[in-house]
Each structure stands twice: as C-alpha cells, then as structure tokens.
C-alpha atoms as a PDB file:
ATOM      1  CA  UNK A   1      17.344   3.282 -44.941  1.00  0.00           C
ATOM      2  CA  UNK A   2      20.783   2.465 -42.981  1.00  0.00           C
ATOM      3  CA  UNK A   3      23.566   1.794 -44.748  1.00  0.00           C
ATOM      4  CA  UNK A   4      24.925  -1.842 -43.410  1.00  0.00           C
ATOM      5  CA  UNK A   5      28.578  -1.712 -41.601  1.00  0.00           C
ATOM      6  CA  UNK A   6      31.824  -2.117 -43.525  1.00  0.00           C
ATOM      7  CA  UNK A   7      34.477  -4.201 -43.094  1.00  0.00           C
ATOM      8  CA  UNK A   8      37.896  -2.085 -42.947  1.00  0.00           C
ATOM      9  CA  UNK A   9      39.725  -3.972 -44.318  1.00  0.00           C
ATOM     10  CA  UNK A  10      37.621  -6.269 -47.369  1.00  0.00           C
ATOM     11  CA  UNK A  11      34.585  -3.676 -47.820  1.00  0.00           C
ATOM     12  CA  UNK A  12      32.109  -6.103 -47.764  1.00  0.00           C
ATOM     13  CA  UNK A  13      28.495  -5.033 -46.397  1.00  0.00           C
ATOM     14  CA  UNK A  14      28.505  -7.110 -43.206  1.00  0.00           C
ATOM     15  CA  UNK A  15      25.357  -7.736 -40.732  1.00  0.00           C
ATOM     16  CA  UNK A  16      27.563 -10.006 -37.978  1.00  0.00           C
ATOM     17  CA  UNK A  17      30.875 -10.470 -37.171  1.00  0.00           C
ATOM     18  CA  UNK A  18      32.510 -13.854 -35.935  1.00  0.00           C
ATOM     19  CA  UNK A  19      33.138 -13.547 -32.432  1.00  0.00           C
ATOM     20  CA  UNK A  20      35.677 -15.788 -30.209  1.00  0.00           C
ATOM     21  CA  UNK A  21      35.077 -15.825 -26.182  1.00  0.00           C
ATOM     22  CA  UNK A  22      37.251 -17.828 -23.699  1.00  0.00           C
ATOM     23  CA  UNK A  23      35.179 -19.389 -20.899  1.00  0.00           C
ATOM     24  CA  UNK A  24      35.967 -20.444 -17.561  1.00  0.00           C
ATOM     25  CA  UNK A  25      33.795 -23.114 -16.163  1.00  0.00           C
ATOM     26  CA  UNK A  26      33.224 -25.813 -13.672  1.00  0.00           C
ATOM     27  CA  UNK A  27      32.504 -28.603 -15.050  1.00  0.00           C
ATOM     28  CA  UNK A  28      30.554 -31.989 -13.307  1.00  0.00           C
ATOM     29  CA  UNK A  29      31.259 -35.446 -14.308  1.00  0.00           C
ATOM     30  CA  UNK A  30      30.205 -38.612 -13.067  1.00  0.00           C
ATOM     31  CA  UNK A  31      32.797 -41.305 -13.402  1.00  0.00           C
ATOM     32  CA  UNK A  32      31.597 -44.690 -13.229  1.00  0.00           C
ATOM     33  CA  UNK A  33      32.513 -48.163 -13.807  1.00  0.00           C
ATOM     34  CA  UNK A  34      30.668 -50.433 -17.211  1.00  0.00           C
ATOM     35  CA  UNK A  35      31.343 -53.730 -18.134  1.00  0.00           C
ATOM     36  CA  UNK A  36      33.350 -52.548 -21.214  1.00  0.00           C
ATOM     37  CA  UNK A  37      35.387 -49.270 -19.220  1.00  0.00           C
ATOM     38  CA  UNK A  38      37.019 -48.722 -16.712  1.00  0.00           C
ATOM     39  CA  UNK A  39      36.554 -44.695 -15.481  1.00  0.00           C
ATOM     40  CA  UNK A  40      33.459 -43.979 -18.053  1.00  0.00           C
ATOM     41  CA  UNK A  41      33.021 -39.929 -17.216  1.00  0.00           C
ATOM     42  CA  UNK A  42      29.569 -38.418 -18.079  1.00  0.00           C
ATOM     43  CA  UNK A  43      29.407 -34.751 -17.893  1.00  0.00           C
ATOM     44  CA  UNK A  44      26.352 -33.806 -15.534  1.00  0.00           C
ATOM     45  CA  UNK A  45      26.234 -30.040 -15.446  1.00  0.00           C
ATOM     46  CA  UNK A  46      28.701 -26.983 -16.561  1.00  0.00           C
ATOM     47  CA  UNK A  47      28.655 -23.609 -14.838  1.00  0.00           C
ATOM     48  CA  UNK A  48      29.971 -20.805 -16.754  1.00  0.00           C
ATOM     49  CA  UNK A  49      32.530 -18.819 -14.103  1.00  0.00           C
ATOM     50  CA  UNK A  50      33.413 -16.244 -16.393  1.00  0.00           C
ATOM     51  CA  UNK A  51      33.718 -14.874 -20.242  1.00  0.00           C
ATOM     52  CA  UNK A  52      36.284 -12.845 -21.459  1.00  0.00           C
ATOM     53  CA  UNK A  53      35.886 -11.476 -25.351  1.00  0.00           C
ATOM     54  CA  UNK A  54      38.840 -13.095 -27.055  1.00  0.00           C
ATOM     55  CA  UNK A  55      38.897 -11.815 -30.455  1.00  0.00           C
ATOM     56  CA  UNK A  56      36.261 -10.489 -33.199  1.00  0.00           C
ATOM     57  CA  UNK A  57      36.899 -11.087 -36.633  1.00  0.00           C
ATOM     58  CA  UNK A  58      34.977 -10.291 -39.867  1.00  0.00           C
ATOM     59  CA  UNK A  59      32.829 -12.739 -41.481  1.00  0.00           C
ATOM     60  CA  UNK A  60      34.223 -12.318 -45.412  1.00  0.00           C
ATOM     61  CA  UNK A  61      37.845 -11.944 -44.781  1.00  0.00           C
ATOM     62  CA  UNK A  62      38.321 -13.230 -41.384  1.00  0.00           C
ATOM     63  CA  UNK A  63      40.741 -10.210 -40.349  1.00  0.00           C
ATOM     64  CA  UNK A  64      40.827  -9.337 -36.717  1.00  0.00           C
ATOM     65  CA  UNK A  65      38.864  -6.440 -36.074  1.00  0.00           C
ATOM     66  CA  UNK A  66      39.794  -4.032 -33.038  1.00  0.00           C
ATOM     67  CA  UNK A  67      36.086  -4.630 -31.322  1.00  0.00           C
ATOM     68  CA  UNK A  68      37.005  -5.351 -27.389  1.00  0.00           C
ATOM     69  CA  UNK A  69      33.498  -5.422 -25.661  1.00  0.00           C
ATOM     70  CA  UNK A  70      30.297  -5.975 -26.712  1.00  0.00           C
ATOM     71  CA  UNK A  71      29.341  -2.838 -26.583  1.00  0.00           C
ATOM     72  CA  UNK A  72      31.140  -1.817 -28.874  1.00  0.00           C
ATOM     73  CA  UNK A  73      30.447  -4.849 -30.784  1.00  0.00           C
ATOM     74  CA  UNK A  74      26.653  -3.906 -30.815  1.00  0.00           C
ATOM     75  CA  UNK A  75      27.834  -0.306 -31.707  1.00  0.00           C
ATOM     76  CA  UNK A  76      29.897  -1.120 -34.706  1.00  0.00           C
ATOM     77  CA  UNK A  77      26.890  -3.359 -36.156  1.00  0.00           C
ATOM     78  CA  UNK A  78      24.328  -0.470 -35.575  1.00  0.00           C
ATOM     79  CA  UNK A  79      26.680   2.052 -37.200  1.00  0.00           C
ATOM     80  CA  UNK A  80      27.319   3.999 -34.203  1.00  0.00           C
ATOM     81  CA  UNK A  81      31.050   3.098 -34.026  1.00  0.00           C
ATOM     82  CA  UNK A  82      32.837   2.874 -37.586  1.00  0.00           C
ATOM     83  CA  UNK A  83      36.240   1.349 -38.304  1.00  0.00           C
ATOM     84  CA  UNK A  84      38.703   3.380 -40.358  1.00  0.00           C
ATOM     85  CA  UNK A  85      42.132   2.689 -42.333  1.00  0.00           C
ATOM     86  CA  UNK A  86      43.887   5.507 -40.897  1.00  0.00           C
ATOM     87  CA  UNK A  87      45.381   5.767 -44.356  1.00  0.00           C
ATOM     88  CA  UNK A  88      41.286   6.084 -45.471  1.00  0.00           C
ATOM     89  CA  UNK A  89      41.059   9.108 -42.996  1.00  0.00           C
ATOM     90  CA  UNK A  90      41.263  12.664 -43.757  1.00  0.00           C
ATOM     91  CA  UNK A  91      42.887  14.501 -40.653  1.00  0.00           C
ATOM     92  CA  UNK A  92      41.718  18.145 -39.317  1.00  0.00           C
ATOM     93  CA  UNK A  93      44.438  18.862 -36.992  1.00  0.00           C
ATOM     94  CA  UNK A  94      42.283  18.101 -34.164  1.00  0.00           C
ATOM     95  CA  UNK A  95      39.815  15.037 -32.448  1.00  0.00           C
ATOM     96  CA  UNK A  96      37.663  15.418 -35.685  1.00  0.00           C
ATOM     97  CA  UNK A  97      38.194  13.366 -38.876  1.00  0.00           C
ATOM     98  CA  UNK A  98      36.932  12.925 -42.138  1.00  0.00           C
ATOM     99  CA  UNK A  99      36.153   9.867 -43.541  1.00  0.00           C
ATOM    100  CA  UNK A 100      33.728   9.041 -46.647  1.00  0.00           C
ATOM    101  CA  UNK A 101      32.568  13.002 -46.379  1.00  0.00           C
ATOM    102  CA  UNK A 102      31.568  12.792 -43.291  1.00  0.00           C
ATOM    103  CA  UNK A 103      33.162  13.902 -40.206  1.00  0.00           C
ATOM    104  CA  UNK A 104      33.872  11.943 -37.299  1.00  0.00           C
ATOM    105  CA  UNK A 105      35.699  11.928 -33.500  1.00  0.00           C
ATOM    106  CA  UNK A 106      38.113   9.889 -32.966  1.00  0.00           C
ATOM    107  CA  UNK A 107      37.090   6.986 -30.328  1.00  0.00           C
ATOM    108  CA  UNK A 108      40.246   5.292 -30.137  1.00  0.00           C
ATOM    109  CA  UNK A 109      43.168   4.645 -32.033  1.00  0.00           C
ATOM    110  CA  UNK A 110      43.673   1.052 -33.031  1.00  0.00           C
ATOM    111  CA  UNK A 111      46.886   0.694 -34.807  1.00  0.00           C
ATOM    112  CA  UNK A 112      46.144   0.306 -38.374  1.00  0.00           C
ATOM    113  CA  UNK A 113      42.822   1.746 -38.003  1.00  0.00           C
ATOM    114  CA  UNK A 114      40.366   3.939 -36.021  1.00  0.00           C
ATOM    115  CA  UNK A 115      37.530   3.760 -34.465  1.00  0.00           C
ATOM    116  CA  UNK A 116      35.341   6.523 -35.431  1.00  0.00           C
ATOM    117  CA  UNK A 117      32.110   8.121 -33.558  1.00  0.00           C
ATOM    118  CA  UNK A 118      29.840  10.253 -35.828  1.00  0.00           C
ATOM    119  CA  UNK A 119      29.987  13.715 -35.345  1.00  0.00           C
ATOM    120  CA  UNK A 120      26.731  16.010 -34.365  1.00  0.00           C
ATOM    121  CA  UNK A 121      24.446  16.519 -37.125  1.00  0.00           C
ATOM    122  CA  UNK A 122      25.516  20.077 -37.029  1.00  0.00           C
ATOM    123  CA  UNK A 123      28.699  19.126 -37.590  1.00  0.00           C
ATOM    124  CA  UNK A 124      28.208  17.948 -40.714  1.00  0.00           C
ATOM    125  CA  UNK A 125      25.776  20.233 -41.963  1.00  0.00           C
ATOM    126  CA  UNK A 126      28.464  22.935 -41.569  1.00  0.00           C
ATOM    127  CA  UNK A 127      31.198  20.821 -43.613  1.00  0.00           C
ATOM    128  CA  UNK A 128      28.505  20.522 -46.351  1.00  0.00           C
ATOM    129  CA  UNK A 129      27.962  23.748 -46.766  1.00  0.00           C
ATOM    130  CA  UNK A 130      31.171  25.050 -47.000  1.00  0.00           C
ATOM    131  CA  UNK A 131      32.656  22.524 -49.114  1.00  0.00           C
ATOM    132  CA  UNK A 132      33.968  23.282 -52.318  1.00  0.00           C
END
C-alpha cells in the first residue's frame, strides 16, 4: 500500500495541496442602460489567455511549499518527488541523500528544504544491507 505524502513542515498525511494560479483573461461585458442604472455591465463570455502557478501551499498548515509546476505538483502527490527539511536530511558527500532510511537524489535545492527523487531500487537494497 503507498504511504500518503508528507507535509515538510506539519507532518500531516496529505492527499491535495491548496493551489493558487494567476489568470489572464479577456473578459466580455455588455453594458446597457435599465430604468433603475445607468451603465448595467453583464459579463457575456471570459477567455482564459494564460495561467501562471502562483503559489502551492499545504492544506493543514497552510505553509508555502516549493512545488513550481504541475508536474511536479502531480509528482509530489504520487510520491515520486518528496520534500525534505534539509536539517531532516542525512548528507553523503555527494547528489545522494538520506532521508527516513532511504536514500534519495537531490532534485533541487529549495532553501529550507529539498526536493528529493527516490533513488534506484538497487540503491537502496545496497544501503540495507550494509547498515549497521
């Protein structure tokens, strides 16, 4: 069974994360005169120019969390793309990390935190079996 994603920062098990997008749109009115207004605008149709991710933020605590695409949005939900404390992480002198017993590469660094992609199954079979 998977293991549900972690917020950094709270630790609560979290499905979704609260995500804030800035639009640019056109958008259609029809301005008219009524008995009671002057100027009475009625939208008639929106087009969507362009989206930009603004910020993601977790559902429990509402920190910011350093998730700039969707991609890597739909990444960090399916576990593919984990967010470390960098004080959390254990560091090998190279790409590779540990963090939770696992090891991991390092994806990008985040300021506070890291974003971590599992390592090969190998890998961690190897760390496993020579830990003491």
């Amino acid at each position: 069974m998977k293991r549900m994603t972690v917020c950094p920062y709270c630790k609560a098990e979290i499905n979704s994360v609260h995500v804030t997008v800035k639009e640019i749109a056109f958008v259609h009115y029809e301005v008219s005169v009524s008995e009671k207004y002057i100027g009475e605008w009625h939208e008639t149709s929106k087009e969507v120019d362009s989206q930009e991710l603004y910020e993601t933020r977790c559902p429990h605590c509402r920190r910011k969390l350093p998730l700039y695409s969707e991609r890597e949005i739909n990444e960090f939900l399916a576990g593919s793309l984990i967010i470390a404390q960098k004080s959390e992480v254990r560091y090998t002198g190279s790409p590779i990390v540990g963090f939770n017993g696992y090891g991991y590469e390092i994806y990008e660094d985040a300021g506070d935190c890291l974003l971590l992609r599992p390592c090969s199954w190998v890998y961690n079979f190897f760390i496993e079996l020579f830990r003491f």
